[in-house]
Protein backbone atom coordinates (compact mmCIF):
# COMPACT_ATOMS: atom_id res chain seq x y z
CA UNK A 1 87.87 96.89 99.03
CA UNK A 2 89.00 99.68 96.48
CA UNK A 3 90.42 98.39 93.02
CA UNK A 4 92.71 100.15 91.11
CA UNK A 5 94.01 99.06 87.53
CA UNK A 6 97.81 100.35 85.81
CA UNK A 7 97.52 100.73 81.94
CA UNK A 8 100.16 100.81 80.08
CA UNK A 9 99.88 102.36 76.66
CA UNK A 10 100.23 105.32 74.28
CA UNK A 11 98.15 108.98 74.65
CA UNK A 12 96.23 108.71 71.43
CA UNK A 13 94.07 111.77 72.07
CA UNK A 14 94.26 114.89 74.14
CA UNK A 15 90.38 116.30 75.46
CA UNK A 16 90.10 120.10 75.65
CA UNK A 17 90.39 121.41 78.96
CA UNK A 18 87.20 121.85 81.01
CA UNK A 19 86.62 124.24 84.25
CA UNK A 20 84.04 125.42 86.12
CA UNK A 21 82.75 126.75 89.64
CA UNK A 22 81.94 124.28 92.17
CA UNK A 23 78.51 125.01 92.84
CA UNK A 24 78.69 123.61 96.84
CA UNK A 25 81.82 125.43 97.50
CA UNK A 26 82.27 128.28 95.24
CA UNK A 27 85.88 127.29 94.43
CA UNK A 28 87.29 126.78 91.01
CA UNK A 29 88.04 123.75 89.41
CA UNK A 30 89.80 122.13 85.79
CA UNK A 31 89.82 118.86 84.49
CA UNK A 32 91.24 117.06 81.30
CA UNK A 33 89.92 113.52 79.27
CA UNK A 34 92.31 111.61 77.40
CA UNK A 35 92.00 108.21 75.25
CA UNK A 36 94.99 105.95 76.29
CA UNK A 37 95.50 103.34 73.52
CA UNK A 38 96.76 99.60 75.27
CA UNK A 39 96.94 95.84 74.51
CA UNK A 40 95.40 94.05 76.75
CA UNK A 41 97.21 91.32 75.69
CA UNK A 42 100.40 90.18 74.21
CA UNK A 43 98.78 88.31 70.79
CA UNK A 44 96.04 91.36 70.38
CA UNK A 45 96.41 92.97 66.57
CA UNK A 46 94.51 96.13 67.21
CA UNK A 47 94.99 98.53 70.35
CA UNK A 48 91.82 98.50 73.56
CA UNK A 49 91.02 102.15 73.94
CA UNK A 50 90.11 103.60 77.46
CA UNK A 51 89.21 107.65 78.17
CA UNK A 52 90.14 108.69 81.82
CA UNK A 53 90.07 112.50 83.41
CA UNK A 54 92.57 114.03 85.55
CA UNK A 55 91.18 116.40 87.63
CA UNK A 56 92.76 119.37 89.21
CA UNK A 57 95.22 121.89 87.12
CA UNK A 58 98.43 120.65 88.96
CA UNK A 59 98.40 117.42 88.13
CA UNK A 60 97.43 118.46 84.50
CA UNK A 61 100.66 120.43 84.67
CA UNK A 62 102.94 117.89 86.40
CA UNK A 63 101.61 114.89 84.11
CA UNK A 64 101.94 117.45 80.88
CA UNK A 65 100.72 114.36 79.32
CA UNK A 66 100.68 115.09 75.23
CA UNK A 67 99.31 113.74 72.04
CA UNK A 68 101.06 110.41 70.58
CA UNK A 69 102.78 110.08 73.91
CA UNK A 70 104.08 106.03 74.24
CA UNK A 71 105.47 104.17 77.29
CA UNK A 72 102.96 105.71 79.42
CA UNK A 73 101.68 104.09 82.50
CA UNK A 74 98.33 105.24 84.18
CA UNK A 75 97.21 103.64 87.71
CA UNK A 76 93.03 105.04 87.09
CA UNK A 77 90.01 104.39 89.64
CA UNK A 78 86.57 103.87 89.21
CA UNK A 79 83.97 105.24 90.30
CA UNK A 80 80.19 105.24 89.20
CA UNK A 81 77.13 108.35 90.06
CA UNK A 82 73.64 108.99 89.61
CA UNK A 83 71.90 111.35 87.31
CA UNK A 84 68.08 111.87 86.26
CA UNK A 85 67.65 107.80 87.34
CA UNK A 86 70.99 106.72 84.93
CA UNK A 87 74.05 105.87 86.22
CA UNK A 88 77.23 106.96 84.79
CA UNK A 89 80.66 105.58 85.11
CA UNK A 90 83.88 107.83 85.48
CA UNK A 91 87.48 107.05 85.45
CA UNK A 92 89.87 109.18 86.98
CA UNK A 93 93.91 108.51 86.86
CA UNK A 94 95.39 108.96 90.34
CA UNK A 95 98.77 108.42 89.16
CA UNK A 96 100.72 108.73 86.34
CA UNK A 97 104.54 107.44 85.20
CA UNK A 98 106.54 107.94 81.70
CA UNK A 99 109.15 106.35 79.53
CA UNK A 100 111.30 103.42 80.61
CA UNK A 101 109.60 102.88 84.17
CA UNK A 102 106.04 102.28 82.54
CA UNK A 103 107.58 99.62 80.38
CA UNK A 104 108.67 97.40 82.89
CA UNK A 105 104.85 97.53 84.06
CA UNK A 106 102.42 95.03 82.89
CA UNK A 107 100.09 96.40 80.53
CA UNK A 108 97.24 95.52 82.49
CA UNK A 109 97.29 95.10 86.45
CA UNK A 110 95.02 95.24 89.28
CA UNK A 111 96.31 95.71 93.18
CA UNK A 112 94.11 96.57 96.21
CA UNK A 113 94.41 100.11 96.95
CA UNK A 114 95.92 98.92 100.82
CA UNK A 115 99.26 98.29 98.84
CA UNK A 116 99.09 94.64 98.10
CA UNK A 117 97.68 93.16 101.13
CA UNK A 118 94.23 92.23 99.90
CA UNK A 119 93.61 88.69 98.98
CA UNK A 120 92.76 89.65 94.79
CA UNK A 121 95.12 88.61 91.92
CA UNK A 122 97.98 90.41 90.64
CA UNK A 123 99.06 90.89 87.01
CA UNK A 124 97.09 89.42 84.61
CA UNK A 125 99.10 89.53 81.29
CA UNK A 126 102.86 91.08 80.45
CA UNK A 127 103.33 94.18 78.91
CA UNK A 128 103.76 94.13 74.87
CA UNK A 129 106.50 97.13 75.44
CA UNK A 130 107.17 98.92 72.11
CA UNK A 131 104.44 97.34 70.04
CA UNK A 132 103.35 98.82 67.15
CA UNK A 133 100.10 100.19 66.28
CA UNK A 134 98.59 97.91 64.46
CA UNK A 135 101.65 95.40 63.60
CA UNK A 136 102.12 95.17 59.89
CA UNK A 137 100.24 91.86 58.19
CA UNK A 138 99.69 91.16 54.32
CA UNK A 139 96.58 90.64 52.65
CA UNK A 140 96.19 87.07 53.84
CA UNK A 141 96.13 88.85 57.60
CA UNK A 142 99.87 87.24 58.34
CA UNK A 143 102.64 89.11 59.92
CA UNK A 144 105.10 90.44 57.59
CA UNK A 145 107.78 90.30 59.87
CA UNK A 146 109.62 87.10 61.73
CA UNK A 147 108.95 83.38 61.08
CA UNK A 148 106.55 80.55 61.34
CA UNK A 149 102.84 81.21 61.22
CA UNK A 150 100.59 83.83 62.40
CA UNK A 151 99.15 82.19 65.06
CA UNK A 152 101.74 79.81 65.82
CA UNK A 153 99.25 76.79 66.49
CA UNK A 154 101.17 73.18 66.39
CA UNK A 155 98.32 72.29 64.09
């Protein structure tokens, strides 16, 4: 069964295009990496970091995704090939969703591919939203905003 996984997150980097001629059909073709910045979590400190491709210049242009961009929500796939006896994995976004849809999303998800039908777990942690990148601590590494302690620990 086919896995897919929604991040939700900010664009922290935009690839240079790339394009070429497909050698098997002779057709053109245009692809574009970028690093999406998450939490995995809602207690992380520091941002997981994740580069994924979108292939083909229309969804480049109907995605328009752009440097710095927050609240966006990528559903990617994954798929792995062979090269000169090494195997390579490559993660492609088939789907892509902006501003205040994405941040009703959990950050991370996984759903079958069938829609929901398949027998594997849902969400696996809620969303942080508008977290900041990283949240503000003093030198002691507590929060500078809000009360009680950093890790909030009874003991």
């Amino acid at each position: 069964m086919e896995q897919v996984i929604q991040l939700t997150g900010r664009i922290a980097k935009v690839f240079p295009a790339q394009s070429g001629v497909s050698q098997r059909t002779g057709n053109q073709w245009i692809s574009q990496e970028y690093l999406l910045e998450y939490f995995a979590w809602s207690g992380a400190r520091y941002p997981d970091k994740i580069v994924f491709r979108v292939f083909g210049e229309d969804r480049i242009k109907q995605w328009n995704l752009k440097e710095l961009e927050e609240n966006v929500t990528v559903t990617l796939r994954f798929d792995a090939h062979e090269y000169d006896g090494r195997w390579f994995n490559e993660v492609s976004a088939s789907n892509v969703t902006k501003g205040n849809a994405a941040t009703q999303q959990p950050a991370v998800q996984q759903r079958p591919a069938d829609g929901g039908t398949g027998a594997a777990p849902a969400a696996t942690q809620q969303g942080t939203g508008a977290a900041p990148f990283p949240p503000q601590v003093d030198a002691n590494g507590n929060p500078t905003q809000g009360e009680g302690k950093a890790d909030d620990l009874p003991f």
